[in-house]
C-alpha atoms as a PDB file:
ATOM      1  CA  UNK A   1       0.000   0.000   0.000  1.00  0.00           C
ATOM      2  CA  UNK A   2       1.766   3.389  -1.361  1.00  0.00           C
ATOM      3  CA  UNK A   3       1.463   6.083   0.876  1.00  0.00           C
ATOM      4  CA  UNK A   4      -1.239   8.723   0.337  1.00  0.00           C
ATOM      5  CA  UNK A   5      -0.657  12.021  -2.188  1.00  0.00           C
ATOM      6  CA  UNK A   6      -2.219  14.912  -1.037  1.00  0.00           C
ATOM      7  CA  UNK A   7      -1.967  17.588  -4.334  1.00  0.00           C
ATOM      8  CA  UNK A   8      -1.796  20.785  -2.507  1.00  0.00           C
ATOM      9  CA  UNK A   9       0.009  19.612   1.094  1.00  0.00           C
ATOM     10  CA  UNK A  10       3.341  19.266   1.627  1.00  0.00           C
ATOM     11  CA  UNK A  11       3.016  15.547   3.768  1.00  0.00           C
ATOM     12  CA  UNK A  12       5.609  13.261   5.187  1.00  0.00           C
ATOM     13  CA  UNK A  13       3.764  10.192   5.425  1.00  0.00           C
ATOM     14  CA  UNK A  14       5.150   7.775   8.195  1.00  0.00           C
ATOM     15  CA  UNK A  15       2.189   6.027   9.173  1.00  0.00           C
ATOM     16  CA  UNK A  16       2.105   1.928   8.877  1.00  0.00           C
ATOM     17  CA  UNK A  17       0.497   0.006   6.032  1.00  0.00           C
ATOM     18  CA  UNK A  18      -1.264  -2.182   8.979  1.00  0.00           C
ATOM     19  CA  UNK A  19      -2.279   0.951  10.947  1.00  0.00           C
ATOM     20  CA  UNK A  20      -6.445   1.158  11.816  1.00  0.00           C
ATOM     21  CA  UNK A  21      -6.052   4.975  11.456  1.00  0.00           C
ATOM     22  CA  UNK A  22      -4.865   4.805   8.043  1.00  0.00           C
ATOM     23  CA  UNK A  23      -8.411   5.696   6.291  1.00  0.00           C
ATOM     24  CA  UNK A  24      -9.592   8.248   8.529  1.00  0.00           C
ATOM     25  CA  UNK A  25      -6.248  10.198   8.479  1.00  0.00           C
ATOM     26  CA  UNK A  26      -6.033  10.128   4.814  1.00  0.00           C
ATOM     27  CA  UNK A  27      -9.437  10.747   4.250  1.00  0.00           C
ATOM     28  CA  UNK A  28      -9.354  13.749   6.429  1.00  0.00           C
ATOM     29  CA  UNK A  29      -5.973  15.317   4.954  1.00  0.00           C
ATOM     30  CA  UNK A  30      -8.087  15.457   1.600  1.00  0.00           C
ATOM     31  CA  UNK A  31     -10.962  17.325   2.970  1.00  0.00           C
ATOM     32  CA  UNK A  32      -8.217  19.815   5.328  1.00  0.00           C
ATOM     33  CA  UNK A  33      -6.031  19.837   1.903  1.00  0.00           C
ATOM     34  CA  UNK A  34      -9.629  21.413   0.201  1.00  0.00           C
ATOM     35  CA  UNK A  35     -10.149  23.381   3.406  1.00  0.00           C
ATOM     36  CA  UNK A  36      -6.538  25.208   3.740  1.00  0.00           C
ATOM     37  CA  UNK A  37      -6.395  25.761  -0.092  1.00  0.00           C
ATOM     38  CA  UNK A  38      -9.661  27.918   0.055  1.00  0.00           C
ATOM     39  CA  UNK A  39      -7.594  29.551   3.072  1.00  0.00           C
ATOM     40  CA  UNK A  40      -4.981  29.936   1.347  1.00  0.00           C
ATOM     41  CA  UNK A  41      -2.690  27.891   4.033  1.00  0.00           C
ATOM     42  CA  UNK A  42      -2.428  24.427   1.813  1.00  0.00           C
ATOM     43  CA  UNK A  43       1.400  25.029   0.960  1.00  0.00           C
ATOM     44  CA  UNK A  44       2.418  26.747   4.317  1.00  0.00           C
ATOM     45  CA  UNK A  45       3.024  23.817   6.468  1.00  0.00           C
ATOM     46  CA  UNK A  46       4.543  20.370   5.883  1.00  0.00           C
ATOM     47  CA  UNK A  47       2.545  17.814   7.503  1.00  0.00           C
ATOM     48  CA  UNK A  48       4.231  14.613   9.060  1.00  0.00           C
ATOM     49  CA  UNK A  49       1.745  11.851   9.955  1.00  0.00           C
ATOM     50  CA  UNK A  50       3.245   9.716  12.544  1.00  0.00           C
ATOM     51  CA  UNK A  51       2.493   7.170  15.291  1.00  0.00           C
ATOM     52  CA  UNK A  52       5.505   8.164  16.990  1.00  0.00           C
ATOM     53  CA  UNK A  53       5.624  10.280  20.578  1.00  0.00           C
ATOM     54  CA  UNK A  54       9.558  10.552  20.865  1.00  0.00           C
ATOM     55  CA  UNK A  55      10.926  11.236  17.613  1.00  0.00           C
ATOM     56  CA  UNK A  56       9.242  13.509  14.433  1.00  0.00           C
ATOM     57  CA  UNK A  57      11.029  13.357  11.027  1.00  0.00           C
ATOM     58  CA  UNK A  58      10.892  16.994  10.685  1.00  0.00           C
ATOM     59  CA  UNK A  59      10.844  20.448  13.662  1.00  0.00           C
ATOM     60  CA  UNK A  60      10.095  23.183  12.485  1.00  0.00           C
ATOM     61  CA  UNK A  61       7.814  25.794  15.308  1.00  0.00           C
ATOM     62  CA  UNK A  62       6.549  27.798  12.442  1.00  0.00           C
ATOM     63  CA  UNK A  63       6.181  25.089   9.906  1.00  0.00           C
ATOM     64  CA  UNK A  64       5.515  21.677  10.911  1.00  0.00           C
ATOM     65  CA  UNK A  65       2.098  20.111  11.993  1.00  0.00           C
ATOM     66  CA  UNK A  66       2.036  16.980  13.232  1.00  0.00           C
ATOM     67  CA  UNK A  67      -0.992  14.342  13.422  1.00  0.00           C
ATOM     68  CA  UNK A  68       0.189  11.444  15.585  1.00  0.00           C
ATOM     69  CA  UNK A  69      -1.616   8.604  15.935  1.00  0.00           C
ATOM     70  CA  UNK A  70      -2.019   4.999  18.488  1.00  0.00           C
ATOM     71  CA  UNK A  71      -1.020   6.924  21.660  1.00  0.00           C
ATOM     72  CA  UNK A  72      -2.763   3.999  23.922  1.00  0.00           C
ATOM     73  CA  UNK A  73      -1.316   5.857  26.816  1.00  0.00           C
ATOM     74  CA  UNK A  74      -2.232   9.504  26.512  1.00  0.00           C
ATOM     75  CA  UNK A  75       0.782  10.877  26.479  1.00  0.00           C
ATOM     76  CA  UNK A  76       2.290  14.621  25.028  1.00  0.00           C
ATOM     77  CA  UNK A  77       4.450  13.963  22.350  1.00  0.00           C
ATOM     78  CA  UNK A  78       8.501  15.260  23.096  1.00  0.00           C
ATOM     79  CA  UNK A  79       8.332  17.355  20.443  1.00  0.00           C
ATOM     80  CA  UNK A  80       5.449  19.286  20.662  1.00  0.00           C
ATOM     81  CA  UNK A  81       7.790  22.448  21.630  1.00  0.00           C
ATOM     82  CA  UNK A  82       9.727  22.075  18.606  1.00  0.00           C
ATOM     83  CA  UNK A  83       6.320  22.042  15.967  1.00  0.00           C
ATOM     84  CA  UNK A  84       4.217  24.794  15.154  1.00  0.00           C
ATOM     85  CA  UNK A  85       0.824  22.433  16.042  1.00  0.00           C
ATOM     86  CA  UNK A  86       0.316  19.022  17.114  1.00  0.00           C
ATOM     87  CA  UNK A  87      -3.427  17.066  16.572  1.00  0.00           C
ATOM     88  CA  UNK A  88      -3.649  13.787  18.366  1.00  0.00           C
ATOM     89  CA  UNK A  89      -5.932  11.243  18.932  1.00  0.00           C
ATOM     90  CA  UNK A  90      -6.286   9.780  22.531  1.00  0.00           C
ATOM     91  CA  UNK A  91      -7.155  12.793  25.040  1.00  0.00           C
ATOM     92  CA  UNK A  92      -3.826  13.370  27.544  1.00  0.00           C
ATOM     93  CA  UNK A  93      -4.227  12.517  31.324  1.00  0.00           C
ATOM     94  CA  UNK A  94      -2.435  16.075  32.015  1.00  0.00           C
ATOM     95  CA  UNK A  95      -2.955  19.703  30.901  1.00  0.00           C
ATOM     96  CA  UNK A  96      -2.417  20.083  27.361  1.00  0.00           C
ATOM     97  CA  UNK A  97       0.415  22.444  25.613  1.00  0.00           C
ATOM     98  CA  UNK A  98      -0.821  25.330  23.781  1.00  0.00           C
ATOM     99  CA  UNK A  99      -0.200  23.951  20.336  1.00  0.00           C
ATOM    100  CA  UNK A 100      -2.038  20.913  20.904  1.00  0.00           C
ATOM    101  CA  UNK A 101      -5.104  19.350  19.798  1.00  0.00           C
ATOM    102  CA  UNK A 102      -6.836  15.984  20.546  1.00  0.00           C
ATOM    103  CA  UNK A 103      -8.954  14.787  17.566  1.00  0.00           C
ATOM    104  CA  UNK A 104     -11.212  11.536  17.873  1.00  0.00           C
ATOM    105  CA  UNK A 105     -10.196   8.019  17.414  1.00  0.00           C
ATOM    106  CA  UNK A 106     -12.795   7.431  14.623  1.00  0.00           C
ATOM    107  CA  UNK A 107     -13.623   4.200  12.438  1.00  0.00           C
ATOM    108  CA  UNK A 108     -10.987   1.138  11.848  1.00  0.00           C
ATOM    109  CA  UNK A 109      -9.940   1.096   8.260  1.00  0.00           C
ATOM    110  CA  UNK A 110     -11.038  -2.300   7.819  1.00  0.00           C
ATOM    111  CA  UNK A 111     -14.811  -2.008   9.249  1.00  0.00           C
ATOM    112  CA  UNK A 112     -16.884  -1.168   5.808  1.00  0.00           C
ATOM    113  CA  UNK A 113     -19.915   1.368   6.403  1.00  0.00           C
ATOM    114  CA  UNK A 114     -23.430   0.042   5.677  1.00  0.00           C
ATOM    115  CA  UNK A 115     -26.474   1.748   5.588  1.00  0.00           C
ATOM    116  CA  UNK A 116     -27.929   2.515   8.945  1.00  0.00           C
ATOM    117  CA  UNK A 117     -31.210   0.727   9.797  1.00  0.00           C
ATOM    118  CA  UNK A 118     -34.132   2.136  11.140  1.00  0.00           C
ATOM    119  CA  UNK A 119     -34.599   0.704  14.509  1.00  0.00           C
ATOM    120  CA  UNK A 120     -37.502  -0.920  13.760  1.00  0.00           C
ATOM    121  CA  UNK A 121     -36.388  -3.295  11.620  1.00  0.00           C
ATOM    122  CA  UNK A 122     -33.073  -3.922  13.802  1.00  0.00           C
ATOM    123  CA  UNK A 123     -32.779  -7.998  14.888  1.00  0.00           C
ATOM    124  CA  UNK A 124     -30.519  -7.029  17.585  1.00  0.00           C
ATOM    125  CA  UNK A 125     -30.905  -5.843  21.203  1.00  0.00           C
ATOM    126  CA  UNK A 126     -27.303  -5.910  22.597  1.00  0.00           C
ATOM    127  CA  UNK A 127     -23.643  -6.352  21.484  1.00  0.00           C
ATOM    128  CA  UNK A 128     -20.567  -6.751  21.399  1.00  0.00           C
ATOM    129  CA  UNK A 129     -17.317  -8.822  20.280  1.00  0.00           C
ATOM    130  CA  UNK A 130     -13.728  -8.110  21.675  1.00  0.00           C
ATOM    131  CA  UNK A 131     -10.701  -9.612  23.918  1.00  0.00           C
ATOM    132  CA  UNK A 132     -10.844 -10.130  27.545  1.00  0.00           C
ATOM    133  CA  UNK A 133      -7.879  -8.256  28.064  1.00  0.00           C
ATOM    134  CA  UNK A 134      -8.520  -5.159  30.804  1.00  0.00           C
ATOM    135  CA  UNK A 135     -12.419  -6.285  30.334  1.00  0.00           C
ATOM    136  CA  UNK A 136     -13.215  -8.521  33.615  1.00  0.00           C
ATOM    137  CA  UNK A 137     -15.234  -6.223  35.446  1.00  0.00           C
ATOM    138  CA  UNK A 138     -17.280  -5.795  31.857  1.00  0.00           C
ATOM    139  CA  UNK A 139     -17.649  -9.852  31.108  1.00  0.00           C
ATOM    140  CA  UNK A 140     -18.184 -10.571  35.144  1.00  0.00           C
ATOM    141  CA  UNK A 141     -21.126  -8.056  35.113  1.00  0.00           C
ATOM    142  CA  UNK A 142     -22.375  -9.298  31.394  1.00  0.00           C
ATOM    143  CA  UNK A 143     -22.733 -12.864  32.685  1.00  0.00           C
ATOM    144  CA  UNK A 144     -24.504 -11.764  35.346  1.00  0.00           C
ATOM    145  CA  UNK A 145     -26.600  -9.795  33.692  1.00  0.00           C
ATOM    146  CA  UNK A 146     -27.322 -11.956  30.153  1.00  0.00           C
ATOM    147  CA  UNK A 147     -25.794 -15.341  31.596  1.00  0.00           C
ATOM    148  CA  UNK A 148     -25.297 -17.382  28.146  1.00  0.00           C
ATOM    149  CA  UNK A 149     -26.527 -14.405  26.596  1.00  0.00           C
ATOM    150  CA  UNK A 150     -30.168 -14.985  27.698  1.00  0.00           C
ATOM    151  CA  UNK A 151     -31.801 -11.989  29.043  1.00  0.00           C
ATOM    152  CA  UNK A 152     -36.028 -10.888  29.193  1.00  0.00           C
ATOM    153  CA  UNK A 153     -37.666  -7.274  29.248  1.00  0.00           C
ATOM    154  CA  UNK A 154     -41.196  -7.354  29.799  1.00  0.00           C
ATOM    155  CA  UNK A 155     -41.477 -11.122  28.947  1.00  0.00           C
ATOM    156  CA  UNK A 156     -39.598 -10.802  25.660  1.00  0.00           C
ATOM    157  CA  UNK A 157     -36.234 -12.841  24.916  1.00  0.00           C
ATOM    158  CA  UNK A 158     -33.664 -10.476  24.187  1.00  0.00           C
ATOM    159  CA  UNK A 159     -31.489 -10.579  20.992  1.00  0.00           C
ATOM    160  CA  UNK A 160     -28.083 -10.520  23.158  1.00  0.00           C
ATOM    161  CA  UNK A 161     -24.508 -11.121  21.481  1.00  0.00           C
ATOM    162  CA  UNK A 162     -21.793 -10.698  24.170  1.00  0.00           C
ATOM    163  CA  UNK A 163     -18.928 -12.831  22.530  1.00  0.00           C
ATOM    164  CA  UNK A 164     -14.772 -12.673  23.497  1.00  0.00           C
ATOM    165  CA  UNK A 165     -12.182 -12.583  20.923  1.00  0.00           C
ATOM    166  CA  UNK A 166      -9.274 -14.316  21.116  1.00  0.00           C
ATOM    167  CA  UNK A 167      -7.005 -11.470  19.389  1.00  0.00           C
ATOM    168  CA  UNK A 168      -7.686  -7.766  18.226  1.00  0.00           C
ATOM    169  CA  UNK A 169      -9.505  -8.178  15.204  1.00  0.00           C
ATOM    170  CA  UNK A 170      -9.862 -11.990  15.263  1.00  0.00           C
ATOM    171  CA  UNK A 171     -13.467 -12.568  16.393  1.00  0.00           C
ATOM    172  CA  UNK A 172     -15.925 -12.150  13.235  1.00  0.00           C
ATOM    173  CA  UNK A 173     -14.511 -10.644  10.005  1.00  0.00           C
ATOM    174  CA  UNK A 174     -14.978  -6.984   9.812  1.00  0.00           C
ATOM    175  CA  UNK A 175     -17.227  -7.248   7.283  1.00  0.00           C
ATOM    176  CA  UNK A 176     -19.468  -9.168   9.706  1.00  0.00           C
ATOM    177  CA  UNK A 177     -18.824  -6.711  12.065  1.00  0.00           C
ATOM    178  CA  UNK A 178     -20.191  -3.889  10.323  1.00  0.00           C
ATOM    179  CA  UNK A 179     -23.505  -5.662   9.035  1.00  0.00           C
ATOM    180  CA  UNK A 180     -24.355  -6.626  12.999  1.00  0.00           C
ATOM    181  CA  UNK A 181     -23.586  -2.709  13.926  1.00  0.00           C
ATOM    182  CA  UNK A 182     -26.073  -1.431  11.571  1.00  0.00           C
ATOM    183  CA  UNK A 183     -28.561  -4.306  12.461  1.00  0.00           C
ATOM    184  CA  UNK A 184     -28.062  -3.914  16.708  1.00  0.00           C
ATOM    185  CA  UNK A 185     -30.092  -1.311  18.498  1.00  0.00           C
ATOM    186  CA  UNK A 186     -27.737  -1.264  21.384  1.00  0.00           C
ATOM    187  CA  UNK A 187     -23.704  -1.458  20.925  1.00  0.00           C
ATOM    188  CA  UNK A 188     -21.776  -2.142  23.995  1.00  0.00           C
ATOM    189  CA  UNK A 189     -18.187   0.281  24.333  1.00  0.00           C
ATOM    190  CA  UNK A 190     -16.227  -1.068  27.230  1.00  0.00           C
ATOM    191  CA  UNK A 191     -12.767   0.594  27.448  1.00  0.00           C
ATOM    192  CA  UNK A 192      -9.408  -1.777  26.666  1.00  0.00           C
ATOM    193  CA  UNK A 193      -6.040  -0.299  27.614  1.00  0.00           C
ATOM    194  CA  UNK A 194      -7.191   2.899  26.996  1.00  0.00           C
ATOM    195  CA  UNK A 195     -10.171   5.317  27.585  1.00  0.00           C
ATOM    196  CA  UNK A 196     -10.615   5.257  23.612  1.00  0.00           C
ATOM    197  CA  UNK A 197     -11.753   2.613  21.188  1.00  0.00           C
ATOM    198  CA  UNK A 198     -12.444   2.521  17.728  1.00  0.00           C
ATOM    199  CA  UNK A 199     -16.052   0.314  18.573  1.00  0.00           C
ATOM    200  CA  UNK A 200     -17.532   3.809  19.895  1.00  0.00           C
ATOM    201  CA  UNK A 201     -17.238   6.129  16.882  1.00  0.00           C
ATOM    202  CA  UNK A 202     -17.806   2.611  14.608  1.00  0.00           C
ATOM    203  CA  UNK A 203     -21.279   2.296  16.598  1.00  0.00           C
ATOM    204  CA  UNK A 204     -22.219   5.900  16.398  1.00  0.00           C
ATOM    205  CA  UNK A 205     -21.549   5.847  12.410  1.00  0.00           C
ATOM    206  CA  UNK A 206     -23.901   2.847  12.392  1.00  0.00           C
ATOM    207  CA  UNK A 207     -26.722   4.520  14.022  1.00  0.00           C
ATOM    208  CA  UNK A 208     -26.274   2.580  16.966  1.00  0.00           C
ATOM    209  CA  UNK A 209     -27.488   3.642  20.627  1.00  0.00           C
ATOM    210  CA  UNK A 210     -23.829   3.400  22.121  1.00  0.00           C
ATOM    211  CA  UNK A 211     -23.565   2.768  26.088  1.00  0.00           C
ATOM    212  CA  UNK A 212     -19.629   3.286  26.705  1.00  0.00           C
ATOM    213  CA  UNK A 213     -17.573   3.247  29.512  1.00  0.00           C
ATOM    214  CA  UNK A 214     -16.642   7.406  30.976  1.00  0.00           C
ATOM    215  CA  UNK A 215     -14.716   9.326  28.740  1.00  0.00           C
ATOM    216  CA  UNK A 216     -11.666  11.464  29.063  1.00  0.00           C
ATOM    217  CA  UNK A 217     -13.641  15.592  28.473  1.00  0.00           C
ATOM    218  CA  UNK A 218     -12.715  16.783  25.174  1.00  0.00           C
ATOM    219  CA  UNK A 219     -14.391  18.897  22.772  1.00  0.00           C
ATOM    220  CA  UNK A 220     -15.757  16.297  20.567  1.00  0.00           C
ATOM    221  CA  UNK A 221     -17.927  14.511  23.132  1.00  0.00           C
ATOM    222  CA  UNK A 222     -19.277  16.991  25.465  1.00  0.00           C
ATOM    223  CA  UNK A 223     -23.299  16.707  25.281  1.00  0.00           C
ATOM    224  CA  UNK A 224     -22.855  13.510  22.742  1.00  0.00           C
ATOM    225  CA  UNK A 225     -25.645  11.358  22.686  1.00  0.00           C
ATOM    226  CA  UNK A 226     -23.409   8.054  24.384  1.00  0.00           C
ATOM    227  CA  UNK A 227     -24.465   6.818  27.148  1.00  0.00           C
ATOM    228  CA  UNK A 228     -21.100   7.298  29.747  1.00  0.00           C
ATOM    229  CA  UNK A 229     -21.104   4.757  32.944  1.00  0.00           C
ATOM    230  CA  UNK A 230     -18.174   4.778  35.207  1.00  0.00           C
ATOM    231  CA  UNK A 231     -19.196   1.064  36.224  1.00  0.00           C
ATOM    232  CA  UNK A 232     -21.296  -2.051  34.111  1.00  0.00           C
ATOM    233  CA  UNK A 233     -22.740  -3.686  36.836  1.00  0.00           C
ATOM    234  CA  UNK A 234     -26.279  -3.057  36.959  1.00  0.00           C
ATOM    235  CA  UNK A 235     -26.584  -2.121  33.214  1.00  0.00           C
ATOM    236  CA  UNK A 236     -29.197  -4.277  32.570  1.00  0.00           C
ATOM    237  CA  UNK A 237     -32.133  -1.775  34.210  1.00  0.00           C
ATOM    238  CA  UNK A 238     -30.792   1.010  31.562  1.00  0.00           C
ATOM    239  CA  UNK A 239     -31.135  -1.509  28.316  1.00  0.00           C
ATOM    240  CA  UNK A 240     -34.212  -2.679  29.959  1.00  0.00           C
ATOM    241  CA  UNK A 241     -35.682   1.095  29.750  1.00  0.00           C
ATOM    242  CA  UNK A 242     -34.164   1.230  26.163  1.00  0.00           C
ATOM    243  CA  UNK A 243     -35.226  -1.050  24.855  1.00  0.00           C
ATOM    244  CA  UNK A 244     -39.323  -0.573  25.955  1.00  0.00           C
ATOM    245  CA  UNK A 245     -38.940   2.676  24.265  1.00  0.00           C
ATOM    246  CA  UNK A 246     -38.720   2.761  20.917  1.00  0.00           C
ATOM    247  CA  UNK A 247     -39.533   6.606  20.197  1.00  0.00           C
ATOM    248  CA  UNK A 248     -36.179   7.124  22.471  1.00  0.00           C
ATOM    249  CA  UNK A 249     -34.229   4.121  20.490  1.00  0.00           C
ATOM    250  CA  UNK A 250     -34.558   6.313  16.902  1.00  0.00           C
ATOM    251  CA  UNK A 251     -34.121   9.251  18.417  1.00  0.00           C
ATOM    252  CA  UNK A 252     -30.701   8.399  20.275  1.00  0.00           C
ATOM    253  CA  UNK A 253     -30.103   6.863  16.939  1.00  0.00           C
ATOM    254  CA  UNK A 254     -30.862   9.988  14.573  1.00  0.00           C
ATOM    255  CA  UNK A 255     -29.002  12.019  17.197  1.00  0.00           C
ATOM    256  CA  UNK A 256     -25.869   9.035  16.754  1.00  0.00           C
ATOM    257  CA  UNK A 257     -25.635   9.476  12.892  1.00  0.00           C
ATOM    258  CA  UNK A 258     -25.591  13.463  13.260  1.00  0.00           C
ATOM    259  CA  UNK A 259     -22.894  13.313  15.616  1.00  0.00           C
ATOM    260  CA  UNK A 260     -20.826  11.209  13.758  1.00  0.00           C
ATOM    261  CA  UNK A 261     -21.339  13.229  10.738  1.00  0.00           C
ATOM    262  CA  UNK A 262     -20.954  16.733  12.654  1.00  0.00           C
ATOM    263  CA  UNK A 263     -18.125  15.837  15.051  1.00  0.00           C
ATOM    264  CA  UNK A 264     -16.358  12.702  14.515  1.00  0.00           C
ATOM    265  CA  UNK A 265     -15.606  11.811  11.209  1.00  0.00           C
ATOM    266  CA  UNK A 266     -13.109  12.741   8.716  1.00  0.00           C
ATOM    267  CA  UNK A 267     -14.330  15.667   7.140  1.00  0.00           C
ATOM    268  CA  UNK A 268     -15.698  17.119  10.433  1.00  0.00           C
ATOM    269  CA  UNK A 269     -12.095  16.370  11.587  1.00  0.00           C
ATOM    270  CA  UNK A 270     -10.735  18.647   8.619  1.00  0.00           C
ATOM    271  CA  UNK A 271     -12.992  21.515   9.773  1.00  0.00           C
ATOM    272  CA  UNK A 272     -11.556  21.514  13.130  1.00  0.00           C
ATOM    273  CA  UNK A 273      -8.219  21.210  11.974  1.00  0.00           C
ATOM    274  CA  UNK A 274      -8.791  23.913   9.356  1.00  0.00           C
ATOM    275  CA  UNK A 275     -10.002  26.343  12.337  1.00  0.00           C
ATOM    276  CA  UNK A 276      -7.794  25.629  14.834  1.00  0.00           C
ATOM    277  CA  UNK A 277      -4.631  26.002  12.893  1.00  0.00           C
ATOM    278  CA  UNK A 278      -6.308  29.563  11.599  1.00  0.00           C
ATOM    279  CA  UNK A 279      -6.588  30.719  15.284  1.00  0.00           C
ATOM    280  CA  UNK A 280      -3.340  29.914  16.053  1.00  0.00           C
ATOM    281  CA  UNK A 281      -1.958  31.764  13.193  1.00  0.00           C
ATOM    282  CA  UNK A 282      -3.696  34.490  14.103  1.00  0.00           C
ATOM    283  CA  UNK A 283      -2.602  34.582  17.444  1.00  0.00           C
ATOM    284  CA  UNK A 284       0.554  34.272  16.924  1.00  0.00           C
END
C-alpha cells in the first residue's frame, strides 16, 4: 500500500500500512487539503503523519504540523515544543500544551460502512465482540446480567450477542462486524487499555445507541448522545428502559448518525483542523 498524495500539502507520510487509522487520516488530509487551499494555508506547512511520541522526522515551530496517531497511553508527544501544532488522537491525562489538539479516534480502516437501519427493523438488542484483556469487570457483570446471553424485558427474549475474541480483530470478520452494527439497536463500548476505542465512533456511524464506559472531556464529546457509565454492573435496568422505548431508540439513533457526521468523522475532523490552525496563526 503506497502512501497517500495529497496535491496541494506538503506531507511526510510515516504512518504503517497495517495501521487502523490509516483511512480516517487520509481521508481527512483530503478534505483539510480542500479546506486550507480555500484559506490559502495548503502550501504553508509540511505535515508529518506519525504514530511516533519521541521522535518527528521533521521540527520546524513555524512550519511543521504533526498528526500522531495509536497513543494507547495519553501521552504529550517530546516534540510538541519544537512544531508549530500538534493534533492527536487519545485525550492526555495532564494539561495540554498550547499547540495541541486531541482529535477523535474514529472508524478502523477495515470495518466497511453500511447503511444505517431504522430501529424498527433492527434484529438485535445488545452487542458486542472483543478480547478479555482489561475487560473482567465488563464480562463478570455481562454474565450476570445476560448469563449465556439470555436476558427478558417485559417477557420478551432479548437478541443478546456478548462474545470474546481471542485477538484484536480476530473474532468475526470486519465485514461481519459492520452488518451486525447497523442491524443492533444497542452497541456495547467497554474501554481496553485505553479510555478510547475505535467500537464507539464505529457504533455511532452505524446509528447505533452506544452505552460506553466514561470518557476522558474533550471537545468532541461533550453533550454527545453516548451513554457514559463509570461502572457495568447493573446495566441491565438502563437496556431494559431502552429497549421498551422505541420513540427514544430512533431518536438516540438519529441524534448518533448526526454526531458522527458533525463531530467525529473525517471531514468534520478537517474543519476543526482547518479552524484551529487559523486561530493559532492568528494569534501568533
Amino acid at each position: 500500500m503506497a502512501a497517500p498524495h495529497f496535491e496541494n500539502m506538503n506531507v511526510i507520510w510515516e504512518m504503517p500500512e497495517d495501521w487502523c487509522e490509516w483511512d480516517h487520516v487520509e481521508e481527512m488530509l483530503n478534505h483539510l487539503g480542500r479546506y486550507l487551499s480555500g484559506l490559502n494555508l495548503a502550501e504553508q506547512f509540511v505535515f508529518v503523519v506519525t504514530s511516533h511520541g519521541d521522535q518527528v522526522a521533521v521540527e520546524h515551530p513555524g512550519k511543521v504540523i504533526v498528526i500522531q496517531t495509536s497513543d494507547e497511553g495519553h501521552e504529550i508527544p517530546d516534540y510538541v515544543d519544537k512544531v508549530f501544532m500538534v493534533f492527536k488522537n487519545y485525550q492526555p491525562f495532564v494539561a495540554a500544551p498550547k499547540n495541541l489538539r486531541v482529535l477523535p479516534l474514529g472508524c478502523n480502516k477495515d470495518v466497511p460502512a453500511f447503511a444505517p437501519m431504522a430501529m424498527k427493523t433492527r434484529g438485535g438488542d445488545l452487542f458486542f465482540i472483543g478480547r478479555k484483556e482489561y475487560r473482567d469487570d465488563f464480562f463478570a457483570a455481562m454474565n450476570k446480567a445476560y448469563p449465556g446471553n439470555a436476558g427478558l424485558v417485559n417477557g420478551r427474549l432479548l437478541a443478546v450477542e456478548i462474545e470474546t475474541a481471542p485477538e484484536f480483530r480476530k473474532g468475526v470478520s470486519p465485514d461481519d462486524y459492520g452488518r451486525t452494527l447497523v442491524n443492533t439497536k444497542i452497541a456495547l463500548s467497554p474501554r481496553g487499555v485505553s479510555h478510547e476505542t475505535f467500537r464507539t465512533y464505529e457504533a455511532l456511524r452505524a446509528g447505533c445507541v452506544v452505552i460506553a464506559a466514561r470518557q476522558l472531556p474533550s471537545w468532541f464529546n461533550q453533550g454527545w448522545p453516548v451513554i457514559e457509565v463509570d461502572g457495568w454492573d447493573g446495566i441491565e435496568s438502563t437496556v431494559a428502559a431502552l429497549i421498551t422505548d422505541k420513540d427514544r431508540l430512533q431518536e438516540i439513533s438519529d441524534q448518533s448518525l448526526a454526531w458522527w457526521r458533525e463531530k467525529c468523522s473525517p471531514e468534520a475532523c478537517a474543519h476543526y483542523m482547518a479552524r484551529e490552525i487559523s486561530l493559532r496563526l492568528i494569534k501568533k
